[in-house]
Protein backbone atom coordinates (compact mmCIF):
# COMPACT_ATOMS: atom_id res chain seq x y z
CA UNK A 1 0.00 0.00 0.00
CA UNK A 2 1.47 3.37 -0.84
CA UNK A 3 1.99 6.54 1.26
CA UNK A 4 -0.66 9.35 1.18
CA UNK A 5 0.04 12.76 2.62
CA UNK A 6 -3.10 15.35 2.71
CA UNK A 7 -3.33 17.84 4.80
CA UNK A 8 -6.00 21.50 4.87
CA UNK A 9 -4.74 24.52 6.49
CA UNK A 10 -7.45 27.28 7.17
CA UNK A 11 -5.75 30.80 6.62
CA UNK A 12 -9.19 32.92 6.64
CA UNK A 13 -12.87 32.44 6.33
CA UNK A 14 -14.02 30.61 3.31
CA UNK A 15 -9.96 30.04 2.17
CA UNK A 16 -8.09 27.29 2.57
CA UNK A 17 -4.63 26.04 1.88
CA UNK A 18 -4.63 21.87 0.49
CA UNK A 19 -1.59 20.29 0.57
CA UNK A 20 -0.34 16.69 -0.85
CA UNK A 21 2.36 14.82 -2.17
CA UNK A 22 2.18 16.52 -5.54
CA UNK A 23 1.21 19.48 -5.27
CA UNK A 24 -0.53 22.51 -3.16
CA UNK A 25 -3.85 24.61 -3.53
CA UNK A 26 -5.86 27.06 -2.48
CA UNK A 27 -10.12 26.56 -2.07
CA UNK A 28 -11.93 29.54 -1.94
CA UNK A 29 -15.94 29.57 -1.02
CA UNK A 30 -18.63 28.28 1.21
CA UNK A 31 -20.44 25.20 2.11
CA UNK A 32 -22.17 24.33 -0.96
CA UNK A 33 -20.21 26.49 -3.70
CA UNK A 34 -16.57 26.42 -3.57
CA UNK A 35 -13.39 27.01 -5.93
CA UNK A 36 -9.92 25.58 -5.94
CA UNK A 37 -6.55 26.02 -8.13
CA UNK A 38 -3.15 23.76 -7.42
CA UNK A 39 -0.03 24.42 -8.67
CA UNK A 40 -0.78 21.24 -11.47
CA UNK A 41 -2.57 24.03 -13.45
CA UNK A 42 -6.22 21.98 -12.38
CA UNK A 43 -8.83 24.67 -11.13
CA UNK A 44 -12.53 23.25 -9.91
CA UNK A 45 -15.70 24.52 -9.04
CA UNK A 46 -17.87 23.06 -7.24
CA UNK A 47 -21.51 23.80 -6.77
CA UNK A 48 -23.88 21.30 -4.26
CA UNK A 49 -27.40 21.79 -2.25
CA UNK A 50 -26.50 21.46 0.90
CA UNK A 51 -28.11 18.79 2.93
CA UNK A 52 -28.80 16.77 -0.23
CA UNK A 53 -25.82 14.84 -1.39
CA UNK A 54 -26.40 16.64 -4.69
CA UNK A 55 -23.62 18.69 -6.38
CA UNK A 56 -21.66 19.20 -9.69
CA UNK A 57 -18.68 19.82 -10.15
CA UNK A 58 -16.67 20.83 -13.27
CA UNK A 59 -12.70 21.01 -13.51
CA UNK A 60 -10.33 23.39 -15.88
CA UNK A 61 -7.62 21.88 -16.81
CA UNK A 62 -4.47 23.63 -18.27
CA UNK A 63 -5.01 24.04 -21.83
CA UNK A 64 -1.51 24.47 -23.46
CA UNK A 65 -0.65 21.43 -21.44
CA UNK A 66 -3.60 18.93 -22.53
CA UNK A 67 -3.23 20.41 -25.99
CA UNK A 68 0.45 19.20 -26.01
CA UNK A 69 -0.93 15.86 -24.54
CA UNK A 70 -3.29 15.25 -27.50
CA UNK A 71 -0.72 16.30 -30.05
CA UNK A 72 1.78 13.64 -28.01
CA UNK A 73 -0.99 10.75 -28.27
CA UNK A 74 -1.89 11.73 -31.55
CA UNK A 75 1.86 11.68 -32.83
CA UNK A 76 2.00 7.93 -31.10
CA UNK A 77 -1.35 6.48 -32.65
CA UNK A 78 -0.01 7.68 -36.34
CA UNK A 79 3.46 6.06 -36.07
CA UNK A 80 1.77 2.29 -34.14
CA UNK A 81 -0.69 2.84 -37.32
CA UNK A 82 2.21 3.14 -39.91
CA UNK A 83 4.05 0.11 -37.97
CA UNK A 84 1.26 -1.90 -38.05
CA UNK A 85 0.41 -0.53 -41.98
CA UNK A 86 3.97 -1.66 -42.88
CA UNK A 87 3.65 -5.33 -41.66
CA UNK A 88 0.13 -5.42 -43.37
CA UNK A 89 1.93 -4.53 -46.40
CA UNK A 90 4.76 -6.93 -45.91
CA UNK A 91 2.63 -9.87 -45.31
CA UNK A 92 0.39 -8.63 -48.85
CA UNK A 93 3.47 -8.23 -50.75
CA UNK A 94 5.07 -11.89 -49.52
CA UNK A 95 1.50 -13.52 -50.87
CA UNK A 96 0.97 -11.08 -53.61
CA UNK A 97 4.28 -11.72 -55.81
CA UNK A 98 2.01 -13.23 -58.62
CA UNK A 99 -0.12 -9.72 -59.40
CA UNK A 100 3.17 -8.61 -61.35
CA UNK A 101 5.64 -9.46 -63.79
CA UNK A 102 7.03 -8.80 -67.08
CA UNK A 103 5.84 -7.37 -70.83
CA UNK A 104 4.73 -10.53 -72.68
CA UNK A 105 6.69 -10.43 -75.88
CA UNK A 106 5.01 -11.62 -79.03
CA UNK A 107 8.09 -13.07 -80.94
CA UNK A 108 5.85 -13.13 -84.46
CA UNK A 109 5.49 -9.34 -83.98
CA UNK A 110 8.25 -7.05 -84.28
CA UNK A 111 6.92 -4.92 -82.52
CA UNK A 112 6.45 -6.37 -79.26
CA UNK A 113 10.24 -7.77 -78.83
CA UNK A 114 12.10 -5.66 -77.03
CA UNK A 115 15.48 -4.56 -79.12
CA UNK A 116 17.60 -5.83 -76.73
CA UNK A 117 16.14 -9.33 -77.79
CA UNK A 118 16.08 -8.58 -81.68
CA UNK A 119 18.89 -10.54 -82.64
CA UNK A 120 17.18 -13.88 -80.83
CA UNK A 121 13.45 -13.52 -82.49
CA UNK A 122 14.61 -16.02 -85.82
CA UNK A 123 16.33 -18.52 -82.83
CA UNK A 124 13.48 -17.96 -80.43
CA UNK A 125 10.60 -18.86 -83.29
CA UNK A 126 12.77 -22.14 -84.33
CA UNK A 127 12.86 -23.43 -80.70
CA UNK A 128 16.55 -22.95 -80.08
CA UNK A 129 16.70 -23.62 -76.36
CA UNK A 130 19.66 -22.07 -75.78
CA UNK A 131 18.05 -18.89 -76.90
CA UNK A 132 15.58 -19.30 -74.67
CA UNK A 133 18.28 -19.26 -72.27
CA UNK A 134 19.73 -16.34 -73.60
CA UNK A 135 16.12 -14.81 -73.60
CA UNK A 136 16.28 -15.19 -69.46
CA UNK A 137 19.81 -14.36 -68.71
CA UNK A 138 18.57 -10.77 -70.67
CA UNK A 139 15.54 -9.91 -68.95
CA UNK A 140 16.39 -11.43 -65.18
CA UNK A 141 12.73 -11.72 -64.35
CA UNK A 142 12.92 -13.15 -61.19
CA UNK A 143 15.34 -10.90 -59.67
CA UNK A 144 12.65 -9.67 -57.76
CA UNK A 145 12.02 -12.72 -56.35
CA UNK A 146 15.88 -13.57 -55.26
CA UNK A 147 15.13 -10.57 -53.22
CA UNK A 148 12.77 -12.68 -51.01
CA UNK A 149 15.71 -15.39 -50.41
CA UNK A 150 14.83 -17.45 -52.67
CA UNK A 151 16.82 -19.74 -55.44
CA UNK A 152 15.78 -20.67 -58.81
CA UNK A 153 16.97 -23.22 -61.36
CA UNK A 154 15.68 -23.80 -65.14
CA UNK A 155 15.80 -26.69 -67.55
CA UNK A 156 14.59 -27.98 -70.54
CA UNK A 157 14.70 -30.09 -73.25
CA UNK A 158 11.82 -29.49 -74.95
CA UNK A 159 11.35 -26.29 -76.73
CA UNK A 160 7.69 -26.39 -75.70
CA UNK A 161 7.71 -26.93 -72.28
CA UNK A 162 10.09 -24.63 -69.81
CA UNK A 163 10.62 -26.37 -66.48
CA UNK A 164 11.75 -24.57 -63.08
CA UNK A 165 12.60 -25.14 -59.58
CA UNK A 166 12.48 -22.47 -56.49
CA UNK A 167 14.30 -23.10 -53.19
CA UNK A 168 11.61 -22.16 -50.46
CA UNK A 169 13.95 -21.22 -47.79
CA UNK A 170 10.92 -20.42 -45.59
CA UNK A 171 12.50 -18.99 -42.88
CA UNK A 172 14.16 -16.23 -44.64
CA UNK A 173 10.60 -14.68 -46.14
CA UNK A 174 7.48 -15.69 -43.46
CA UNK A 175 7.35 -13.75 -40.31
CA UNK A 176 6.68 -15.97 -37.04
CA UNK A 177 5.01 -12.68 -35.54
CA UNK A 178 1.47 -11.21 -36.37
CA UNK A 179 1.68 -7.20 -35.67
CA UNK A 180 -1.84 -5.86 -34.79
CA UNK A 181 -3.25 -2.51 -33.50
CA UNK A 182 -4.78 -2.63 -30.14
CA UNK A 183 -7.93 -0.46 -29.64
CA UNK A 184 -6.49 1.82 -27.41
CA UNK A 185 -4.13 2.41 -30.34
CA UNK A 186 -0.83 0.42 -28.99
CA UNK A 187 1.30 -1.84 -31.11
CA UNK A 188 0.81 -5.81 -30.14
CA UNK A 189 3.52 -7.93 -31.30
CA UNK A 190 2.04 -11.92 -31.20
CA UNK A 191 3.66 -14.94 -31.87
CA UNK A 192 1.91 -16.38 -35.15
CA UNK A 193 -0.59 -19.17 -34.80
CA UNK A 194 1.06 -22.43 -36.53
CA UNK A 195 -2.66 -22.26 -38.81
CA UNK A 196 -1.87 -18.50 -39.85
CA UNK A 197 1.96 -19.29 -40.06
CA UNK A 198 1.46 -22.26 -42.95
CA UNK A 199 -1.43 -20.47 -43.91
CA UNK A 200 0.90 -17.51 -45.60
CA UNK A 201 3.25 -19.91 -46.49
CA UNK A 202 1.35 -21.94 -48.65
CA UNK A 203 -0.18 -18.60 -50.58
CA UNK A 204 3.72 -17.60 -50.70
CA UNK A 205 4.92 -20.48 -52.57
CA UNK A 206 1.60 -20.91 -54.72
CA UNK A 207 2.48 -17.52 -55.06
CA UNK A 208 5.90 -17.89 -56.42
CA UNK A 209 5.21 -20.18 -58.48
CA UNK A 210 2.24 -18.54 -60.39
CA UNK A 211 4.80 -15.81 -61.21
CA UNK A 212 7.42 -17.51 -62.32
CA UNK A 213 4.29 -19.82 -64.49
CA UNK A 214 3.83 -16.05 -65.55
CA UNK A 215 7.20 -14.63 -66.29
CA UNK A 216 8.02 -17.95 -68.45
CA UNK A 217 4.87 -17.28 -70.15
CA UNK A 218 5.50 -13.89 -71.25
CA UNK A 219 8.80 -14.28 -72.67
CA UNK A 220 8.71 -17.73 -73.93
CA UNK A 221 6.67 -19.42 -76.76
CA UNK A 222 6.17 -22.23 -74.55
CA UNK A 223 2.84 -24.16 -73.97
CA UNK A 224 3.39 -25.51 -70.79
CA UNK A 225 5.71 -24.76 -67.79
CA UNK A 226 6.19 -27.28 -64.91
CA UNK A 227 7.29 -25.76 -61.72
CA UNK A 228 8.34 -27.70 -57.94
CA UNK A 229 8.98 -26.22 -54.93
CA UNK A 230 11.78 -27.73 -53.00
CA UNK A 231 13.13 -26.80 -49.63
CA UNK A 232 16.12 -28.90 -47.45
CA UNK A 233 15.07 -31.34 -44.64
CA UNK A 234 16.54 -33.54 -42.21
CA UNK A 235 16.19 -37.20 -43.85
CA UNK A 236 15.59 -38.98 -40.02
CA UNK A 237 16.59 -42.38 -41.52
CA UNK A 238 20.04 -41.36 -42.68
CA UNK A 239 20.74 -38.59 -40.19
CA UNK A 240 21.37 -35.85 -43.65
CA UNK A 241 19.69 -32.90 -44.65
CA UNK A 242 18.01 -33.95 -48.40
CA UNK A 243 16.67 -31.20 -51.22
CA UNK A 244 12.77 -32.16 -51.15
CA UNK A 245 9.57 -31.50 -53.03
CA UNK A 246 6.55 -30.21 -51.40
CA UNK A 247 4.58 -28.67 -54.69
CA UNK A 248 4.80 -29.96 -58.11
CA UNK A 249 2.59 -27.89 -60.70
CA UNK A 250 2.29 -28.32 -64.86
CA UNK A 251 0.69 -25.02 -65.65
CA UNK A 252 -0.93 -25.31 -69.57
CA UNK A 253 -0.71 -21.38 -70.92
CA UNK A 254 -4.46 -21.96 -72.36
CA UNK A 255 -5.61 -22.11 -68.99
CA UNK A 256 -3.37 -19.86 -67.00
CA UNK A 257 -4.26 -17.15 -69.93
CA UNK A 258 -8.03 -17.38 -68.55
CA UNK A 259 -7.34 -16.78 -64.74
CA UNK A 260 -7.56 -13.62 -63.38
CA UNK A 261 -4.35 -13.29 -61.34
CA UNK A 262 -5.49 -9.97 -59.44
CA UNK A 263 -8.46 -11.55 -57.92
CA UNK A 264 -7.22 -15.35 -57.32
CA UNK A 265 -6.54 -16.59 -54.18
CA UNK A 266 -2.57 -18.29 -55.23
CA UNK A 267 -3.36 -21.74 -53.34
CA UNK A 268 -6.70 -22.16 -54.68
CA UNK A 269 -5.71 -21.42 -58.08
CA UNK A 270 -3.55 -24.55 -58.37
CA UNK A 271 -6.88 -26.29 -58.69
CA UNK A 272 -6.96 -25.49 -62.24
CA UNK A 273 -3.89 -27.25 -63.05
CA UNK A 274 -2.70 -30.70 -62.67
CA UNK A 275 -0.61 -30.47 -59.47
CA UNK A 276 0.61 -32.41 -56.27
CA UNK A 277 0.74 -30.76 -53.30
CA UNK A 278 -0.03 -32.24 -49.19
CA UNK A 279 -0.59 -30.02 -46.94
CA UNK A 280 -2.27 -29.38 -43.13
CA UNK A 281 -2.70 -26.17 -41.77
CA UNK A 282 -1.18 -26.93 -38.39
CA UNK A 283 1.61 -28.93 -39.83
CA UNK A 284 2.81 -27.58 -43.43
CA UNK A 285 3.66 -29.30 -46.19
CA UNK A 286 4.74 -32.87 -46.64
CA UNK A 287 7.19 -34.14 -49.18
CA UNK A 288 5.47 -35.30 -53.24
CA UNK A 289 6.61 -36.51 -55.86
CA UNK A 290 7.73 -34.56 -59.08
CA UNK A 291 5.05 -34.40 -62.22
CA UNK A 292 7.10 -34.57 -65.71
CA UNK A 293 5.87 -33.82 -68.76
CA UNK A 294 5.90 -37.64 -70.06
């Protein structure tokens, strides 16, 4: 229990001096109306009917100081907003990758390839693969996405089919907080719910991999573009950490043309392609096997 210290000093009729701990007053008046001021800036009057019980009383604060207050909270509610505004758009950006990407060249019009690629059109049209390559190593289109963490690696074989592989590397892209705004306007930092943690993984990777479906797409004339997600994990039977495969997609450009990428929701739109994926929302994704293209 804390110390309290009050104490009323009468100095004439009707006037009194209060002191306490924090500060001292004077109270002017007489039973039933009275007015006091402390050296807090706080002045009160207070008007009763004597006898009653009834009274009302009203208190002036120091106006410069509870201006300065508000100004102070006000300052503090607009910087935990853009904290909290800056995760939000974080966390929309790390499940959002696929909304973007590169011009789609039309190598049969001249006017849609970009001079830079001029000199590869004739090689391009005639399925040289190594032009392809060439095509890729010009543009970089998933620089963006090596900005996340992330690895890529493509193959092929077959001038009509393109076929990629992305390193996961989870840790280095999904948050394990969730950063909310309390409503008394504080910041509240949360550990992440193992549901809402896989959750925005799985719409990262689907993500990912819709771009990349995307980029390949746009620069390529390529009908089909196989993509698997692979991430390192401890092999319990030999005691090693193994490459595996959690999401294996063939994406057919006649059907990704059709889907609306700003409005899809990245892990549901797998659906619409041939795919293998396991996954639980309190435990992630479990190793598949890789779909070919034979």
């Amino acid at each position: 229990m804390g110390l309290n210290f009050r104490k009323s000093i009468s100095l004439l009729p009707g006037v009194k001096l209060n002191l306490n701990k924090k500060s001292a007053g004077l109270s002017f008046g007489v039973k039933g109306a009275r007015y006091s001021i402390n050296t807090s800036g706080q002045r009160r009057a207070t008007v009763g009917i004597p006898g009653t019980g009834i009274s009302y009383t009203h208190t002036f604060g120091d106006k410069k100081k509870s201006a300065k207050t508000d100004r102070a909270k006000k300052k503090e509610l607009e910087k935990n907003q853009e904290v909290v505004q800056d995760y939000n758009e974080q966390v929309e950006e790390v499940i959002g990758i696929h909304r973007t990407g590169v011009d789609a060249i039309d190598w049969n019009r001249v006017e849609t390839v970009p001079r830079k690629l001029a000199s590869l059109q004739t090689r391009v049209l005639e399925g040289d693969i190594d032009a392809y390559y060439e095509v890729i190593e010009t543009v970089e289109p998933f620089d963006e996405l090596v900005a996340f963490g992330s690895e890529f690696e493509i193959g092929t074989d077959n001038p009509a089919c393109m076929v990629a592989e992305f390193n996961i590397k989870e840790e280095e892209v999904i948050p394990d907080t969730m950063v909310t705004l309390t409503e008394s306007g504080k910041v509240s930092e949360k550990k992440m719910t193992k549901t809402a943690y896989y959750e925005m993984l799985q719409d990262y990777v689907c993500s990912v991999m819709i771009r990349m479906a995307r980029d390949l797409f746009a620069l390529l004339p390529v009908e089909r573009v196989i993509i698997h997600a692979v991430d390192d994990a401890l092999n319990t039977a030999t005691g090693n950490t193994e490459e595996v495969t959690y999401v294996s997609v063939i994406f057919d450009r006649a059907t990704f043309n059709k889907i609306n990428l700003d409005a899809i929701d990245p892990s549901d739109a797998l659906s619409n392609f041939e795919y293998n994926m396991k996954f639980g929302k309190t435990t992630g994704f479990k190793p598949v096997v890789k779909l070919t293209d034979w």
